[in-house]
C-alpha atoms as a PDB file:
ATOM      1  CA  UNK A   1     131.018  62.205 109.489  1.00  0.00           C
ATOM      2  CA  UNK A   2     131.563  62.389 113.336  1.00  0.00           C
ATOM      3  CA  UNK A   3     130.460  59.595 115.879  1.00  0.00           C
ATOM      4  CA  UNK A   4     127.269  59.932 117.007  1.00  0.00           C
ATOM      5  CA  UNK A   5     126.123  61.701 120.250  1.00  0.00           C
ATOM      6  CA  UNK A   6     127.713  59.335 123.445  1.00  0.00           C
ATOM      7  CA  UNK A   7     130.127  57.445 121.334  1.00  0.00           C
ATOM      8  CA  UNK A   8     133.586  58.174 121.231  1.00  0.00           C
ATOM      9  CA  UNK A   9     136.292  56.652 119.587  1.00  0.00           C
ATOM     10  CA  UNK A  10     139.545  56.115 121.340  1.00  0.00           C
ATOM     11  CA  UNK A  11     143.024  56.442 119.746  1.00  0.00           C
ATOM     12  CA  UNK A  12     145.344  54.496 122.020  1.00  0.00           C
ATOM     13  CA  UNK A  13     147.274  51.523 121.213  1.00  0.00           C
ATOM     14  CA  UNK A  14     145.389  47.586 120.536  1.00  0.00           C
ATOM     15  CA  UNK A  15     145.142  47.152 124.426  1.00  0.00           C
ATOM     16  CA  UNK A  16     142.955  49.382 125.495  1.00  0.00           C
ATOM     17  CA  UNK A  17     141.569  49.102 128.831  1.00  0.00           C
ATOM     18  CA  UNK A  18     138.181  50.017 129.525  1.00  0.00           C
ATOM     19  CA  UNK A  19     137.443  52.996 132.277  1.00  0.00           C
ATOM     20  CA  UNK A  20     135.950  52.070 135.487  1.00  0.00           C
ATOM     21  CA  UNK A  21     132.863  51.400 135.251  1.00  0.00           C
ATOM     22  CA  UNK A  22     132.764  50.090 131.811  1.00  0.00           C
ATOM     23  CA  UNK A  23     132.526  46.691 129.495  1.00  0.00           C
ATOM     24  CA  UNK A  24     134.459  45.648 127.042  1.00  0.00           C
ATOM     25  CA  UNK A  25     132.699  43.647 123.943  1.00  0.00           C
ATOM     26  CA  UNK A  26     132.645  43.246 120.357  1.00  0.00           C
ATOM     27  CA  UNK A  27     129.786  42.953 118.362  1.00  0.00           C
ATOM     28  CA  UNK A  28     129.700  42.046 114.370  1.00  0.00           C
ATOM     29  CA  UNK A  29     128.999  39.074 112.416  1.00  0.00           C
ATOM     30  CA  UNK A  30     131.532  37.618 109.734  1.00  0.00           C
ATOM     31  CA  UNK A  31     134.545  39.781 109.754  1.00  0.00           C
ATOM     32  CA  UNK A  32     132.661  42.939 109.979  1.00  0.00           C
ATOM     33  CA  UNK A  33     132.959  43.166 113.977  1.00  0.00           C
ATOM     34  CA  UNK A  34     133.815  46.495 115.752  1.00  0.00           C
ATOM     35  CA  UNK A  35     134.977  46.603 119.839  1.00  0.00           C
ATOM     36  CA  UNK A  36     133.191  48.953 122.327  1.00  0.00           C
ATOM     37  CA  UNK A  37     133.022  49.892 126.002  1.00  0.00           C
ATOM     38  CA  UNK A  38     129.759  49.786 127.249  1.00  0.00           C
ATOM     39  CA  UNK A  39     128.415  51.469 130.544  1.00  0.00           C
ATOM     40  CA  UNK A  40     127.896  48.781 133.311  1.00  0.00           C
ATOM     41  CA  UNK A  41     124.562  50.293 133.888  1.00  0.00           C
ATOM     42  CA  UNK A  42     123.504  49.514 130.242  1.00  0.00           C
ATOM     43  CA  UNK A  43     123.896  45.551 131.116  1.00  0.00           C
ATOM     44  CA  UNK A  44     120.369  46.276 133.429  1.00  0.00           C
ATOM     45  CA  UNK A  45     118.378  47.403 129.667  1.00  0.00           C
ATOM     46  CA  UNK A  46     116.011  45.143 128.498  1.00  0.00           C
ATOM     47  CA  UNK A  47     117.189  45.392 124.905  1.00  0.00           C
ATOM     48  CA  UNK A  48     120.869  44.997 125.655  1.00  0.00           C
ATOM     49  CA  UNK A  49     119.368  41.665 127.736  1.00  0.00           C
ATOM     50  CA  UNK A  50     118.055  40.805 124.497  1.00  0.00           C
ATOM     51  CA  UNK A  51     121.856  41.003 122.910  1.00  0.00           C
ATOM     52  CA  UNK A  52     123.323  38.886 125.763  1.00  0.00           C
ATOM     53  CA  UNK A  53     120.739  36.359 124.853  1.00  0.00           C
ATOM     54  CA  UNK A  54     122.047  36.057 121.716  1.00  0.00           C
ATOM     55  CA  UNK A  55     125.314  36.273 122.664  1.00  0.00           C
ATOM     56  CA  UNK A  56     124.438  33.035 125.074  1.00  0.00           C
ATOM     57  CA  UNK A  57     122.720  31.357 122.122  1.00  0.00           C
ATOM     58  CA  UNK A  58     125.286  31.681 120.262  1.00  0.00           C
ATOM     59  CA  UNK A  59     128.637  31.070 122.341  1.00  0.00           C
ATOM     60  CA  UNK A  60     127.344  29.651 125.500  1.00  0.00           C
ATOM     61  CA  UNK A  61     127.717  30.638 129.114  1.00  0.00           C
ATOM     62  CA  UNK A  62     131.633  29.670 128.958  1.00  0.00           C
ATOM     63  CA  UNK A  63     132.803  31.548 126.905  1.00  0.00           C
ATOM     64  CA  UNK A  64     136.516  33.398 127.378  1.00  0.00           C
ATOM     65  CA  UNK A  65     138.089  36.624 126.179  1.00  0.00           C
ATOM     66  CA  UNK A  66     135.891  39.532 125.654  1.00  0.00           C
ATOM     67  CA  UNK A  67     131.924  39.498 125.350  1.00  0.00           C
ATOM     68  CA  UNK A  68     130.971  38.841 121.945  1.00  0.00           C
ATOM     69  CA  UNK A  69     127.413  39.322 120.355  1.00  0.00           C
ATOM     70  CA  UNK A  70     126.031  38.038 116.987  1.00  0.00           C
ATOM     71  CA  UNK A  71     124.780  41.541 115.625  1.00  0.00           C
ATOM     72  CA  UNK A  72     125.352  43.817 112.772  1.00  0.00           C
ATOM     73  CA  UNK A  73     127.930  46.669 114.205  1.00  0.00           C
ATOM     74  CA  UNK A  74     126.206  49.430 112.243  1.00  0.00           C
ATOM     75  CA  UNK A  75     123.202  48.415 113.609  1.00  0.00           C
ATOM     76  CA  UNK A  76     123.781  48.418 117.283  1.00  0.00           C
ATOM     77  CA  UNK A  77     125.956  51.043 117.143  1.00  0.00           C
ATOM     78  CA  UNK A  78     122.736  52.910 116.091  1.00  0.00           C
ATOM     79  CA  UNK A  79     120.953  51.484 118.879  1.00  0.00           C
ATOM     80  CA  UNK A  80     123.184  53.304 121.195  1.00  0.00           C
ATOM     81  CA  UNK A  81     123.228  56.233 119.598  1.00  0.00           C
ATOM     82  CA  UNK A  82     119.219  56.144 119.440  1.00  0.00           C
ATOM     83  CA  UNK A  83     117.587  54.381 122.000  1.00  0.00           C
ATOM     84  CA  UNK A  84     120.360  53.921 124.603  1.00  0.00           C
ATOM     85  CA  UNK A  85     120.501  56.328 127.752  1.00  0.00           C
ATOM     86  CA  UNK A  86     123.694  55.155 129.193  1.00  0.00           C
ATOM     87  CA  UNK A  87     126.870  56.413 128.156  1.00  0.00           C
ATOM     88  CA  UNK A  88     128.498  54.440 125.775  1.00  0.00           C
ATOM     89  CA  UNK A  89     132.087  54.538 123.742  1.00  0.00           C
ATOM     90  CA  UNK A  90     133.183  52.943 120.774  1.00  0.00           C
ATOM     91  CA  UNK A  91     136.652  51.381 120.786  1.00  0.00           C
ATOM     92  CA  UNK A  92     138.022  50.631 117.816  1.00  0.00           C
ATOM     93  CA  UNK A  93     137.248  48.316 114.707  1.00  0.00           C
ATOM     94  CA  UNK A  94     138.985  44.635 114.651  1.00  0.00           C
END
């Protein structure tokens, strides 16, 4: 089963860097969490506002390392695929 339309999966080494222009973050609860590189321009959708509100809720405004948010991977990777315009690429699973 291939990635979905927009989301790519990169095959380089654990330290990736993200392409101009792009966000690092990992999303999951439990151990089930998965790393992608999200389009700047996504940070601006009301939804994805919605995820960095949890995100806040969650791990506060001082938080270090790379974005984290408290959702099921499967899930917002569907979001992307679905309902989100920008261009998006999935890293790789932690």
């Amino acid at each position: 089963m291939g990635a979905p339309a927009g989301v790519r999966r990169l095959r380089s080494g654990p330290q990736v860097l993200a392409p101009r222009g792009y966000v690092p973050i990992s999303v999951g609860v439990n151990d089930e969490t998965r790393r992608f590189i999200v389009h700047t321009t996504a940070l601006g959708d009301a939804e994805f506002l919605q995820f960095l509100g949890r995100s806040a809720e969650e791990y506060g405004f001082c938080n270090q390392g790379i974005l984290r948010i408290p959702y099921e991977a499967n899930a917002f990777e569907e979001w992307m695929s679905k309902g989100a315009k920008q261009k998006s690429i999935r890293v790789r699973p932690t």
